[in-house]
C-alpha atoms as a PDB file:
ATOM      1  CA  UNK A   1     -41.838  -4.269  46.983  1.00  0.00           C
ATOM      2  CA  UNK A   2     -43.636  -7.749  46.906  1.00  0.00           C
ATOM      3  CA  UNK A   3     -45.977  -8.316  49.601  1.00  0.00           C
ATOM      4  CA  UNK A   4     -46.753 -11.597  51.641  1.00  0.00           C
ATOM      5  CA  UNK A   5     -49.885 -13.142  51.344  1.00  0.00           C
ATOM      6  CA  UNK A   6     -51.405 -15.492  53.971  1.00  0.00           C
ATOM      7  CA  UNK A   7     -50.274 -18.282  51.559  1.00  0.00           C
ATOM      8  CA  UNK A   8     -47.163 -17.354  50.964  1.00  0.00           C
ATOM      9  CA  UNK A   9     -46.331 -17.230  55.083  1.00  0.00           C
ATOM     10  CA  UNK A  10     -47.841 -20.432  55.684  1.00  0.00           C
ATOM     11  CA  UNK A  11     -45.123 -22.074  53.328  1.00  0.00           C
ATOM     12  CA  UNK A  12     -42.146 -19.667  54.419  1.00  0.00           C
ATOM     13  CA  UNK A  13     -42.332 -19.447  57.853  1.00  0.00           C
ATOM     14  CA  UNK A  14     -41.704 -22.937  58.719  1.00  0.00           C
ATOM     15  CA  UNK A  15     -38.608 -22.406  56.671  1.00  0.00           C
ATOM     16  CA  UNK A  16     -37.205 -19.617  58.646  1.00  0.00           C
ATOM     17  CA  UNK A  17     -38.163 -21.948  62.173  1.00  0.00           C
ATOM     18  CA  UNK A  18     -35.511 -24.018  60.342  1.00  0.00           C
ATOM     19  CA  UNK A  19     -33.441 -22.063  59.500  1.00  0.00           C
ATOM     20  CA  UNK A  20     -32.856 -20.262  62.865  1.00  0.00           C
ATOM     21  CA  UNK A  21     -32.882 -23.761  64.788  1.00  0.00           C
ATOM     22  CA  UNK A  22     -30.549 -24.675  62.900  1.00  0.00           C
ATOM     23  CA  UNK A  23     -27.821 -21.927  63.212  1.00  0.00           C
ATOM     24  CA  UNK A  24     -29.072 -21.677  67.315  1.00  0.00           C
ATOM     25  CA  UNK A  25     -28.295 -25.367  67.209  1.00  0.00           C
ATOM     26  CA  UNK A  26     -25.113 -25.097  66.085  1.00  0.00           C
ATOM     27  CA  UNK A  27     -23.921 -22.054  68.490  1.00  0.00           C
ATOM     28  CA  UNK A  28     -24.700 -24.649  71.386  1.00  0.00           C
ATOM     29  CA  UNK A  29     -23.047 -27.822  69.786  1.00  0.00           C
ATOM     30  CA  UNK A  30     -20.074 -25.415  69.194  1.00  0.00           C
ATOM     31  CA  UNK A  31     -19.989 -24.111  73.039  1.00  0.00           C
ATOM     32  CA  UNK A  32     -20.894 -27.663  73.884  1.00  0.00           C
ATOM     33  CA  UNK A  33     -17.695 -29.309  71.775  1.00  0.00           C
ATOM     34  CA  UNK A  34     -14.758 -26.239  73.409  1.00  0.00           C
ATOM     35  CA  UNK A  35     -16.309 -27.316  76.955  1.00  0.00           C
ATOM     36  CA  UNK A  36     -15.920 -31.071  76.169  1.00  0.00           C
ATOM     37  CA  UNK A  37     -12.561 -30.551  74.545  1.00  0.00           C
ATOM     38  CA  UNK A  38     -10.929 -28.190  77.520  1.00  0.00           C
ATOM     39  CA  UNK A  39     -12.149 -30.969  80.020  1.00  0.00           C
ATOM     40  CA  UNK A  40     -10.348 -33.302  77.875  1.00  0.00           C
ATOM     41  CA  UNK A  41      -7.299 -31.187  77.726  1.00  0.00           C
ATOM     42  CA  UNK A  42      -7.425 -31.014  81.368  1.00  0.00           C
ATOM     43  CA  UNK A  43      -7.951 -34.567  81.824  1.00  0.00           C
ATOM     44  CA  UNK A  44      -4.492 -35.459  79.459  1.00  0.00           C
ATOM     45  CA  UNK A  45      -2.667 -32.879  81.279  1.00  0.00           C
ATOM     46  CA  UNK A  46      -3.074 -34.274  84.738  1.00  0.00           C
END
């Protein structure tokens, strides 16, 4: 098994803080979009 230097953390890390903000990010702008669209469903059915 390859092990992680120092070096090799200080590049990758930042890439995983990406990564995960990322696919966080898009859970909420998901949630975010159904809440906007059911308020707009509501608003076209009244």
């Amino acid at each position: 098994m390859t092990d992680i230097d120092k070096y090799t953390l200080v590049s990758f890390a930042p890439s995983l803080v990406i990564v995960a903000a990322m696919i966080i990010g898009t859970f909420v702008a998901v949630r975010f979009l159904k809440k906007v669209i059911a308020q707009d469903a509501a608003k076209a059915g009244e």
